[in-house]
N, C-alpha and C. Protein backbone atom coordinates (compact mmCIF):
# COMPACT_ATOMS: atom_id res chain seq x y z
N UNK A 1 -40.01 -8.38 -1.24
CA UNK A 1 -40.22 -7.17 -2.01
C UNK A 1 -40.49 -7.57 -3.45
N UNK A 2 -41.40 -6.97 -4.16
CA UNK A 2 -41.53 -7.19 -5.45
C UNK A 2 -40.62 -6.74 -6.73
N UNK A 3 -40.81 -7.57 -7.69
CA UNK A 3 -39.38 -7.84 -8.15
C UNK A 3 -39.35 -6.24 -9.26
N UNK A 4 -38.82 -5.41 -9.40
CA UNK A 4 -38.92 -3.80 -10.07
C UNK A 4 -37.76 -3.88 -10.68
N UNK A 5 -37.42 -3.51 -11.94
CA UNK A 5 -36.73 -3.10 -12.40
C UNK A 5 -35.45 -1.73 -12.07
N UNK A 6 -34.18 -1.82 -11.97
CA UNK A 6 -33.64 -1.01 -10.85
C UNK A 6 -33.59 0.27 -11.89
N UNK A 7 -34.05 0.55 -13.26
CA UNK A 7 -34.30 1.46 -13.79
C UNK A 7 -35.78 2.61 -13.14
N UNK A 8 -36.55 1.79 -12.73
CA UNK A 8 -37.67 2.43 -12.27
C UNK A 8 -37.44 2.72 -10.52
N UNK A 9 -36.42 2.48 -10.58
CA UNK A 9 -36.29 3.07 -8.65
C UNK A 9 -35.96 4.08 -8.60
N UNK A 10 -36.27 5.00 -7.93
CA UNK A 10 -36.22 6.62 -8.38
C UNK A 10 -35.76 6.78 -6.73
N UNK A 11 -36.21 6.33 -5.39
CA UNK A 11 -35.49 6.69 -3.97
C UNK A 11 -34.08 5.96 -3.75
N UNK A 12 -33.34 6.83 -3.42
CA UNK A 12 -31.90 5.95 -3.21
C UNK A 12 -31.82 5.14 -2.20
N UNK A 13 -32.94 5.12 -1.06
CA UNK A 13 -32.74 4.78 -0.23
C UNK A 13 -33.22 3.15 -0.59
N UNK A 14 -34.50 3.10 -1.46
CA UNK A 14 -35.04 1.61 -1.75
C UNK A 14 -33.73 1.16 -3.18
N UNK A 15 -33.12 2.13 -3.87
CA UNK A 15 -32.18 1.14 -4.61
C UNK A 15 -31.33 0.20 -3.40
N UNK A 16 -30.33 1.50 -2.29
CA UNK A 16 -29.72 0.67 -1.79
C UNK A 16 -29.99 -0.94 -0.90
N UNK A 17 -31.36 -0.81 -0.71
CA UNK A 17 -31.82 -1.78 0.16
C UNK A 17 -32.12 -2.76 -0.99
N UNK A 18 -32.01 -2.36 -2.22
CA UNK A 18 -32.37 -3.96 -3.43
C UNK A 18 -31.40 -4.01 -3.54
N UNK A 19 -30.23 -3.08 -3.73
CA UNK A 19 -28.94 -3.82 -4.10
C UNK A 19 -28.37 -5.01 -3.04
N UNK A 20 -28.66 -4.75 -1.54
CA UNK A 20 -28.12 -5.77 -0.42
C UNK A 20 -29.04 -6.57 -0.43
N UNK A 21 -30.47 -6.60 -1.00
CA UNK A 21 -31.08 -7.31 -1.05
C UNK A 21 -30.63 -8.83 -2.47
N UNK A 22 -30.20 -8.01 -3.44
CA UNK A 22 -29.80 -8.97 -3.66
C UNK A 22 -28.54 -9.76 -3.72
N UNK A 23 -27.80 -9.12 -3.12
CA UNK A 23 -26.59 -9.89 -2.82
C UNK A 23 -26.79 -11.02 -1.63
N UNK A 24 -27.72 -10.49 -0.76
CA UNK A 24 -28.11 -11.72 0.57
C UNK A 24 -28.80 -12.53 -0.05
N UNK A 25 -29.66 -12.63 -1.65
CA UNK A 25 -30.65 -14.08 -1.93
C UNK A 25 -29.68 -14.45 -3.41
N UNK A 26 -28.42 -14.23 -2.96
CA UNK A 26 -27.53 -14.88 -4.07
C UNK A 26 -27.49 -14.37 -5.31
N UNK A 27 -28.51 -13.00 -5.84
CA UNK A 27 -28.00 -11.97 -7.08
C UNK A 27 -26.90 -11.38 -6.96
N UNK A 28 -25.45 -11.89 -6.85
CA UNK A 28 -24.75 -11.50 -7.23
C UNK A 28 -24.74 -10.39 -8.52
N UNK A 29 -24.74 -10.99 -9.78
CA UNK A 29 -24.70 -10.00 -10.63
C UNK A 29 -25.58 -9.23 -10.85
N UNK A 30 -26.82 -9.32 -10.68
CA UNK A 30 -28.00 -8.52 -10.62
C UNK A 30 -27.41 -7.11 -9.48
N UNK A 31 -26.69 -7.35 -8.35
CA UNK A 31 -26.33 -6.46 -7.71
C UNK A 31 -24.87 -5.70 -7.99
N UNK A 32 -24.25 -6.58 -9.24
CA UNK A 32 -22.85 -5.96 -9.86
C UNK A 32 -23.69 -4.79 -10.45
N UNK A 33 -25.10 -5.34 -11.51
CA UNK A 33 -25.30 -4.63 -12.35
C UNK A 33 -25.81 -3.24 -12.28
N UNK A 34 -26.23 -3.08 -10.57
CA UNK A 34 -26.70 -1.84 -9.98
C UNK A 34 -25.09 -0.78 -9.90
N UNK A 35 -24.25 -1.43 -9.66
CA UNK A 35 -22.89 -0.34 -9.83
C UNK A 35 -22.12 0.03 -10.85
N UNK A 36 -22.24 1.58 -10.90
CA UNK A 36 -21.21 2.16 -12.08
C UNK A 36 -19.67 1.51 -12.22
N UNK A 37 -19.43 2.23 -13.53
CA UNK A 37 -17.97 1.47 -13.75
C UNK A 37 -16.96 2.09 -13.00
N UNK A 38 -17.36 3.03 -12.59
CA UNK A 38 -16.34 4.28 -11.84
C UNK A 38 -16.67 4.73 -9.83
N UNK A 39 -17.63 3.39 -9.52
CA UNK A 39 -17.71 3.69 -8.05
C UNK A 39 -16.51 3.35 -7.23
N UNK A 40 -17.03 3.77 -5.85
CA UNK A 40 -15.80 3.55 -5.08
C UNK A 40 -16.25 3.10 -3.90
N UNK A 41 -15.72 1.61 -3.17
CA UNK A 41 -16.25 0.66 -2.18
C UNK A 41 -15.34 0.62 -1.53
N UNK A 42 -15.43 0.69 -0.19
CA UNK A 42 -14.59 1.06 0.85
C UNK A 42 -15.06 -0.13 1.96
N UNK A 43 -14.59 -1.21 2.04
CA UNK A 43 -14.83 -2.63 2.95
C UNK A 43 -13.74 -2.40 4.08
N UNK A 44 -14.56 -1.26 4.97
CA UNK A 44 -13.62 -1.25 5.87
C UNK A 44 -13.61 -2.25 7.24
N UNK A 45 -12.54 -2.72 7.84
CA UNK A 45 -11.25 -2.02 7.51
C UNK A 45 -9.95 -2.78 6.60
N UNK A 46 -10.85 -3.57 5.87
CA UNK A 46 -9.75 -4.59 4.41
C UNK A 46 -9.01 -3.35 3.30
N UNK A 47 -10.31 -2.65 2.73
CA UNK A 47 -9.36 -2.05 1.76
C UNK A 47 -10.20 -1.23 1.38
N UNK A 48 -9.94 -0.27 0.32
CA UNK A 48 -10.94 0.74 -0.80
C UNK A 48 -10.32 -0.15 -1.94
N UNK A 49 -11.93 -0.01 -2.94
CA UNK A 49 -11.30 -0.42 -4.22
C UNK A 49 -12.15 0.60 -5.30
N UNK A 50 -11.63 1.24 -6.16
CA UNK A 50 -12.64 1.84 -7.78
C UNK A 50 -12.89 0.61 -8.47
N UNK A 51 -14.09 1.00 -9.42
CA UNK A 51 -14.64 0.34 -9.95
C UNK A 51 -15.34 -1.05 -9.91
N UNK A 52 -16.37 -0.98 -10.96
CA UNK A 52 -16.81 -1.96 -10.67
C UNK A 52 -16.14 -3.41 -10.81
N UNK A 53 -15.42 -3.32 -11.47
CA UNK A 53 -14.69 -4.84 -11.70
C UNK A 53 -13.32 -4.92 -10.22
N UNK A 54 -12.80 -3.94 -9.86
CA UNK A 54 -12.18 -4.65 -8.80
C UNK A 54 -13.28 -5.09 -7.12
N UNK A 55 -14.58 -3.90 -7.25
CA UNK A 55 -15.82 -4.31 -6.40
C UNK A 55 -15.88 -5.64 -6.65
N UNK A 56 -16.36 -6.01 -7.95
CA UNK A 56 -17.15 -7.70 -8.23
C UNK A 56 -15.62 -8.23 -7.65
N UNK A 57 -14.67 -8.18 -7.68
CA UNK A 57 -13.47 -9.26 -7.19
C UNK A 57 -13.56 -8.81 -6.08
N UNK A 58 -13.22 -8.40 -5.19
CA UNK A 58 -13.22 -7.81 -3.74
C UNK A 58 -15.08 -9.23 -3.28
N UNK A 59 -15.77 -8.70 -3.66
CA UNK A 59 -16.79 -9.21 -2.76
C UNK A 59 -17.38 -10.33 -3.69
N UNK A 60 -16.82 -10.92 -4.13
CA UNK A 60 -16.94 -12.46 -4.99
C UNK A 60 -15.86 -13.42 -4.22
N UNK A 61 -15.20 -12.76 -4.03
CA UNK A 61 -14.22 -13.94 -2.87
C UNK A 61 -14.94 -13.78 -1.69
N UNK A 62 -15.24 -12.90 -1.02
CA UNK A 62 -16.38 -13.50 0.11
C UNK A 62 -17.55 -13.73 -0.15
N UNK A 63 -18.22 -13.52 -0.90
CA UNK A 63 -19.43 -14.70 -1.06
C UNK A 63 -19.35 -15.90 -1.26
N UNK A 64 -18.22 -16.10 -1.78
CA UNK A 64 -18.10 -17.42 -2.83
C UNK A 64 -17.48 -18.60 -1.43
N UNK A 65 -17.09 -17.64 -0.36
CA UNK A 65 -16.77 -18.62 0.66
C UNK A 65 -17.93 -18.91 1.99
N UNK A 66 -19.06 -17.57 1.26
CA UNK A 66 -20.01 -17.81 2.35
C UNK A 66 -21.53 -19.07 2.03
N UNK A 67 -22.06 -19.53 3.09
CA UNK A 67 -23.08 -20.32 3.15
C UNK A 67 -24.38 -19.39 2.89
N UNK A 68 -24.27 -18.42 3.79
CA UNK A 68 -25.43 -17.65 3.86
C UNK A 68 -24.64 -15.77 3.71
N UNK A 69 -24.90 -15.32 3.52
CA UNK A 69 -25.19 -13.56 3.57
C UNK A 69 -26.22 -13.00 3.88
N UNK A 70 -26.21 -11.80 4.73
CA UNK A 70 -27.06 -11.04 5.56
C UNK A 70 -26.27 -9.48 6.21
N UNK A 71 -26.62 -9.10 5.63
CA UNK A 71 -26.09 -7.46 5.88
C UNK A 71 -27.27 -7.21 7.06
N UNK A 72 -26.73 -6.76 8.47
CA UNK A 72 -28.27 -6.36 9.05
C UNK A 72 -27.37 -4.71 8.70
N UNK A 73 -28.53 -3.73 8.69
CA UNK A 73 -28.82 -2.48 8.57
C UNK A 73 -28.97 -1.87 9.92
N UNK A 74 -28.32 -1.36 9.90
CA UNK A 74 -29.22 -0.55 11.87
C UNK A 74 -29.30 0.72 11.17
N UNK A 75 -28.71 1.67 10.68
CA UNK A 75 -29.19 3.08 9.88
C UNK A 75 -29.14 3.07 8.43
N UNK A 76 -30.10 3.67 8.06
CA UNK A 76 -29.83 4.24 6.16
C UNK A 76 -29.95 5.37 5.96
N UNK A 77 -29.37 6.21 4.92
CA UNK A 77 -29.73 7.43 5.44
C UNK A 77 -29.44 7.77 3.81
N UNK A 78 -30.58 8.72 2.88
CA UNK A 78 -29.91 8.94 1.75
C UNK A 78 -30.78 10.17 1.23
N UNK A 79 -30.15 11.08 0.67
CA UNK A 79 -30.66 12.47 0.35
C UNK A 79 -30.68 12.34 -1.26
């Protein structure tokens, strides 16, 4: 996919697919930087966490132990 600025993504459905996109080619922070300070991530069935800084800790310890990442998708769905 070509590389867009996540200011100019206007469908939620193509943000969410750049945000996993870049967490699977190792943008970590490029994909912190797509989340508010006040979201809420639910890695079920480990835990819920708010915000973005307990998100980046929550899923920085599993990347940081993975070789590869790959989210497959079977539905998206966004209004």
């Amino acid at each position: 996919m070509a590389s867009a600025s996540i200011s100019t993504i206007t469908d939620p459905g193509e943000f969410v697919t750049r945000f996993i996109e870049n967490i699977e080619q190792s943008h970590f922070t490029a994909a912190m930087d797509m989340v508010s300070d006040d979201c809420e991530y639910d890695n079920v069935p480990i835990t819920k966490v708010f915000g973005r800084e307990a998100m980046t800790q929550i899923l920085s310890d599993f990347i940081a132990a993975a070789t590869k990442v790959e989210w497959l998708v079977h539905h998206q769905v966004a209004t």
